[in-house]
Protein backbone atom coordinates (compact mmCIF):
# COMPACT_ATOMS: atom_id res chain seq x y z
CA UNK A 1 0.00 0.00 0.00
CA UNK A 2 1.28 3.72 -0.43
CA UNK A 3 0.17 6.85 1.10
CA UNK A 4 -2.09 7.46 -1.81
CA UNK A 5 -3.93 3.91 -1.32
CA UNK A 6 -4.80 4.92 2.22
CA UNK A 7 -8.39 6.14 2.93
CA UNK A 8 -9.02 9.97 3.47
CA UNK A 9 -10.75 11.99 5.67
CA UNK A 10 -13.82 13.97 4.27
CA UNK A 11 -14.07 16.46 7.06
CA UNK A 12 -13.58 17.15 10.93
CA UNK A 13 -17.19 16.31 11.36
CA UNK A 14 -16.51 12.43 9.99
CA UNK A 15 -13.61 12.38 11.56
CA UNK A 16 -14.98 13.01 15.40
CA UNK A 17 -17.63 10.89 14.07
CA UNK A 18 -15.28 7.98 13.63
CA UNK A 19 -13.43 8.87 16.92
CA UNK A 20 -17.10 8.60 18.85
CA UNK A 21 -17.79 5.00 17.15
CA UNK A 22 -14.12 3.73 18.15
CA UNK A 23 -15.07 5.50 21.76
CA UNK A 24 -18.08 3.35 22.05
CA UNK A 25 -16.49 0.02 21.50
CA UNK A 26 -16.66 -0.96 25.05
CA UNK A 27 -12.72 -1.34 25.47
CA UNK A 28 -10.30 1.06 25.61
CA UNK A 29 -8.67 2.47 22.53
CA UNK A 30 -5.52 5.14 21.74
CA UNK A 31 -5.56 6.45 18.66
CA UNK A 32 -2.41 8.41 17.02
CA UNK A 33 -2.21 11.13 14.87
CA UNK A 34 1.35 11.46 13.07
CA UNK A 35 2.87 13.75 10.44
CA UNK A 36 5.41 16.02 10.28
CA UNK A 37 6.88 18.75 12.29
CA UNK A 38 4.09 21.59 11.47
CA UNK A 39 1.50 19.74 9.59
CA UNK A 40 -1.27 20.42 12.58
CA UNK A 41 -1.44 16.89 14.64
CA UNK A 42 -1.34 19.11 18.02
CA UNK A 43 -4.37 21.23 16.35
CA UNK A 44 -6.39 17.89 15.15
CA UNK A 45 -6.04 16.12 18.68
CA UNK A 46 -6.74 19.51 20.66
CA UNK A 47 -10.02 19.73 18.16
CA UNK A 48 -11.35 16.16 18.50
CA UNK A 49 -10.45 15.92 22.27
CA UNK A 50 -12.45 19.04 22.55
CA UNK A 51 -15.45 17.36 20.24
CA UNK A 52 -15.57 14.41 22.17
CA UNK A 53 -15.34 16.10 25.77
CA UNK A 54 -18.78 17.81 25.16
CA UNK A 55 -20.63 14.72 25.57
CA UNK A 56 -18.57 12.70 27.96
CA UNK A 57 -15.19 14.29 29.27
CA UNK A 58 -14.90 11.37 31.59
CA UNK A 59 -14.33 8.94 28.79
CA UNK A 60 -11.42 10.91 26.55
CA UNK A 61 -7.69 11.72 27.46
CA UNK A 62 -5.00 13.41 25.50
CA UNK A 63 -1.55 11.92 26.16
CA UNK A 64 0.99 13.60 23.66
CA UNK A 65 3.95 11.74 22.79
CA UNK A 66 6.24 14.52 23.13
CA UNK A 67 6.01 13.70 26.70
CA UNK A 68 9.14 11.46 26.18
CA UNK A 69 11.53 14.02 25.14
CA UNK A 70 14.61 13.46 26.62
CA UNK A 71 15.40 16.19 28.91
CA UNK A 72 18.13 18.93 27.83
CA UNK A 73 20.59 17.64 30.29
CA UNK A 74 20.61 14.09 29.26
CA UNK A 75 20.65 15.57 25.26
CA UNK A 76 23.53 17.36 26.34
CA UNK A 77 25.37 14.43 27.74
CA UNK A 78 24.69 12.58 24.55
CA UNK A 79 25.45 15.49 22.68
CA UNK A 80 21.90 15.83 20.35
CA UNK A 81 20.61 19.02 22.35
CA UNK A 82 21.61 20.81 18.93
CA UNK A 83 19.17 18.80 17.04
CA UNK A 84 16.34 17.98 19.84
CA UNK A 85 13.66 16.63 18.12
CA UNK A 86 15.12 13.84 16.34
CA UNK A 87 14.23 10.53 16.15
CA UNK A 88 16.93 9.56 18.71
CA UNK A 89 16.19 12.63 21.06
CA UNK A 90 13.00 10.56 22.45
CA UNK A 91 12.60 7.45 24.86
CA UNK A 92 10.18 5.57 22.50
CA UNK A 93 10.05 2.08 24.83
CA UNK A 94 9.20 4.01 27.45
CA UNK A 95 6.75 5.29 24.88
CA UNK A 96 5.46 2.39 24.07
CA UNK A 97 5.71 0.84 27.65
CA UNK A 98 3.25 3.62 28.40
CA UNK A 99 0.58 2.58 25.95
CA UNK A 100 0.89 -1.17 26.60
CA UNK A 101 0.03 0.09 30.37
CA UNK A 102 -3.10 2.35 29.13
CA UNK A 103 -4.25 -0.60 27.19
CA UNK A 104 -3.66 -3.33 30.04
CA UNK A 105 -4.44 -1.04 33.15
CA UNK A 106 -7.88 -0.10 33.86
CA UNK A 107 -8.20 -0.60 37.03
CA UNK A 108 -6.46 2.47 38.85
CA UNK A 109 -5.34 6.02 36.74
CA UNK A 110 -2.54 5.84 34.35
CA UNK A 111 -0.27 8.94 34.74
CA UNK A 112 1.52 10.26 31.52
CA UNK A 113 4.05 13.07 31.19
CA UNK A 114 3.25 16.11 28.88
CA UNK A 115 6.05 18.48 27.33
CA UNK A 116 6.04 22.13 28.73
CA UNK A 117 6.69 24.35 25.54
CA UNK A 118 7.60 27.02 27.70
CA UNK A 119 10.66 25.89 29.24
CA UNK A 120 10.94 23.22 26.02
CA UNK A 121 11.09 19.96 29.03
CA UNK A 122 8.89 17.09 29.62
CA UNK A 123 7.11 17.38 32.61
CA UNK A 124 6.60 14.14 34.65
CA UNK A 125 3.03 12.81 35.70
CA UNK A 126 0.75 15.32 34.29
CA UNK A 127 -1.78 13.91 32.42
CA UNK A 128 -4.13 11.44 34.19
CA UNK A 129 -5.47 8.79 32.43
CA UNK A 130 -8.87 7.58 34.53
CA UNK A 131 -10.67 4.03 34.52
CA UNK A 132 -13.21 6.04 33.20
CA UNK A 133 -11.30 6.96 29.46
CA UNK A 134 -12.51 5.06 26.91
CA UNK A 135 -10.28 6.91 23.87
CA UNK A 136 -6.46 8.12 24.23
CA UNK A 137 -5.53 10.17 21.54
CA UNK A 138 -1.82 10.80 21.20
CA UNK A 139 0.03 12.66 18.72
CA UNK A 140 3.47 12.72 17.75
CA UNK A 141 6.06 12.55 14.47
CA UNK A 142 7.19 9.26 14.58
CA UNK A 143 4.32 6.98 15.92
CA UNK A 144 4.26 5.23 12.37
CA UNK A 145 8.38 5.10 12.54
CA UNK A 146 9.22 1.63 11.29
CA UNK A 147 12.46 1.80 13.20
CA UNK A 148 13.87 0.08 16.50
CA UNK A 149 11.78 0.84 19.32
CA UNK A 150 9.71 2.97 17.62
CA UNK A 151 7.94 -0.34 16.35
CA UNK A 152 6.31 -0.92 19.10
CA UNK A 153 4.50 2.56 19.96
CA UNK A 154 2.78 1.36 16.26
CA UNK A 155 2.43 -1.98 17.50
CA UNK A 156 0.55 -0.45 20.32
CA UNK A 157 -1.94 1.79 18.66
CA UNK A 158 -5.73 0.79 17.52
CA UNK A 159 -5.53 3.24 14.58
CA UNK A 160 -2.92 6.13 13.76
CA UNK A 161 -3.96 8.88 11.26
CA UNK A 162 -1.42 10.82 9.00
CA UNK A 163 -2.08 15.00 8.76
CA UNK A 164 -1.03 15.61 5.15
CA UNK A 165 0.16 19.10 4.75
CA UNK A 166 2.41 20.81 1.87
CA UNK A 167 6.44 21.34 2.58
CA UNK A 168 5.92 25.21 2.23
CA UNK A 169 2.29 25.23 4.43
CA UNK A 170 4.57 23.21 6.93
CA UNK A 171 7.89 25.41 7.02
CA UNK A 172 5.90 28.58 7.28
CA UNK A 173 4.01 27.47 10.90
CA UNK A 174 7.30 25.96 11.74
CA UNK A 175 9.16 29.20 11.91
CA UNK A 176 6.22 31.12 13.18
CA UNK A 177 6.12 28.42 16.11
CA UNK A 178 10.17 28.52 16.34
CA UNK A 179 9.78 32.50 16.75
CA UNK A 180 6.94 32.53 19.03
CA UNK A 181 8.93 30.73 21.42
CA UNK A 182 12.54 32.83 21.53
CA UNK A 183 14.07 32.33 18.25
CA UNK A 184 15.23 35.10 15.93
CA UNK A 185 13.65 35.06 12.31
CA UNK A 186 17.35 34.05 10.77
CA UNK A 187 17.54 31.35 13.75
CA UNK A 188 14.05 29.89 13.25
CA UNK A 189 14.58 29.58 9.70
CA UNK A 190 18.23 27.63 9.97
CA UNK A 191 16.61 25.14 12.89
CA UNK A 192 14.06 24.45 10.30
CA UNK A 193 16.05 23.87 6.98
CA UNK A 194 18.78 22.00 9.78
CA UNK A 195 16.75 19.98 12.54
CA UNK A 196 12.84 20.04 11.52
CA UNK A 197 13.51 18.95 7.77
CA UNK A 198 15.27 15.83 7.84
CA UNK A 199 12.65 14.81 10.92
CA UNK A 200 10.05 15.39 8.21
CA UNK A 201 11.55 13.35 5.57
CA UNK A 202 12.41 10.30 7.91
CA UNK A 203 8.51 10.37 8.84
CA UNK A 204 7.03 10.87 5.81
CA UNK A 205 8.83 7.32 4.44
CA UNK A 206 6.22 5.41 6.59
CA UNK A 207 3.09 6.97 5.80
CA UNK A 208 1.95 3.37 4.35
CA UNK A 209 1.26 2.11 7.95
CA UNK A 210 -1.15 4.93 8.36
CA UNK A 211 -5.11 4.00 8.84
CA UNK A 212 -6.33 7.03 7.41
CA UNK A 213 -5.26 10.72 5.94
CA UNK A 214 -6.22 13.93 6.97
CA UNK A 215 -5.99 16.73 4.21
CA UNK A 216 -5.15 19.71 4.72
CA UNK A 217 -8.99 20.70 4.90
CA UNK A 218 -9.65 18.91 8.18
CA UNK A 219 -6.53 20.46 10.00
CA UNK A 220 -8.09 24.03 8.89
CA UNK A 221 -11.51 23.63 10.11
CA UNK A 222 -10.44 22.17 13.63
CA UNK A 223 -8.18 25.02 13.85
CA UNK A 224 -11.49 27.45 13.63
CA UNK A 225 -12.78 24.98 16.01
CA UNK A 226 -10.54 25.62 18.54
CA UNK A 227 -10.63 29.33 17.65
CA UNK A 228 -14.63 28.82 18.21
CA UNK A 229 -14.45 27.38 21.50
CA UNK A 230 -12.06 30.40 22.68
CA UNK A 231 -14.57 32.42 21.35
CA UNK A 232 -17.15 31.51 23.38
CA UNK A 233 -18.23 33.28 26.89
C-alpha cells in the first residue's frame, strides 16, 4: 500500500464521528495522529479531544507523545541538544511501555508526562489517564516510525492517522512556532532547513502504515474549532 492507497478523511465532522464509534467500542482504545513537524497533529487532537469532551469528558484523554523528550541535560550528555527533536532525542520504549500500560491497566489512573513548551522539558506525571477513558488520543512525528523501538509505539496503537500538509504550508508554521517561542527570524529559519527537515523526511517514508489521511482541509476547520471554542463566553 502507499500513502495514496490509504483512505481519506472527508471532514472534521466524519472524523470526530469515527473517533465517537471507536469511543463506544466498550474497550479502551488510543488512537495516534502522526505527520510532520508543522503539519497540525497538536491542532487535530486539541479539536477532536475538545469534540468528544462535550458529551462525555470522563471517557477521553490526550496523552501527547512529546512527553518522552529526553530532557536537555541528558541531550547534552549525549550530545543531540543541537538537534532535539530527532528521532533519537526521544525514549520511544518508554513510549510504548506507556501505551501497553493504558491498554492493560484499567483498574487504577494511568499517569503520563506532557512536554512544557515554555521551558521546552517534559514534565513528569501530568496527564491522568482515569478508569473512566474510553479513547487516548496521542500525537506525535514518529508513531508510524518503522524503526527500533519505535515499532512498538505502532504496534501499540488501535488506529494512527497521518495529517497531510504541503512542505511550504509546513515550514511557514514551523518558523512562526520557532519564533513565538525565543528564536530570531534568521535562527528559526536555519533550525528548520537543519533539525525540523530531515525529521520530516524520515517520517514521511512510513506513511503506508497509516489508517487514514487527513488533508489539509480537516486540519483548517479544527483550527477554527478551537478558535470557536475560545470564542465563546
Amino acid at each position: 500500500m502507499t500513502g495514496a492507497d490509504i483512505p481519506r478523511a472527508p471532514g472534521f465532522a466524519a472524523l470526530a464521528e469515527r473517533a465517537h464509534r471507536l469511543a463506544a467500542r466498550g474497550d479502551r482504545v488510543v488512537v495516534g495522529i502522526a505527520g510532520t513537524p508543522g503539519s497540525g497533529k497538536s491542532t487535530v487532537a486539541a479539536a477532536l479531544v475538545a469534540a468528544l469532551a462535550e458529551t462525555a469528558p470522563e471517557r477521553v484523554a490526550h496523552v501527547p507523545m512529546d512527553g518522552f523528550h529526553l530532557a536537555d541535560v541528558e541531550l547534552d550528555r549525549l550530545g543531540r541538544l543541537d538537534r532535539k527533536g530527532a528521532p533519537d532525542t526521544y525514549d520511544p520504549a518508554g513510549f510504548g511501555a506507556l501505551l501497553r500500560r493504558i491498554h492493560e491497566e484499567r483498574e487504577h489512573t494511568v499517569y503520563a508526562p506532557s512536554f512544557d513548551r515554555e521551558i521546552e522539558q517534559p514534565v513528569a506525571g501530568a496527564v491522568p489517564v482515569p478508569p473512566s477513558t474510553s479513547l487516548v488520543v496521542t500525537e506525535g512525528n514518529y508513531l508510524l516510525l518503522d524503526r527500533g523501538a519505535w515499532r512498538r509505539a505502532r504496534a501499540e496503537l488501535d488506529e494512527v492517522w497521518w495529517c497531510d500538509v504541503g512542505p511550504e504550508e509546513r515550514r511557514r508554521r514551523l518558523v512562526a512556532r520557532h519564533r513565538q517561542f525565543g528564536k530570531s527570524a534568521a535562527a528559526a529559519a536555519r533550525w528548520v532547513a537543519s533539525v525540523d527537515e530531515p525529521n520530516a523526511e524520515a517520517v514521511s517514508h512510513d506513511v503506508a502504515r497509516a489508517d487514514l489521511v487527513l488533508p489539509p482541509t480537516v486540519v483548517t476547520e479544527a483550527l477554527a474549532r478551537l478558535e470557536d471554542r475560545q470564542g465563546q463566553p
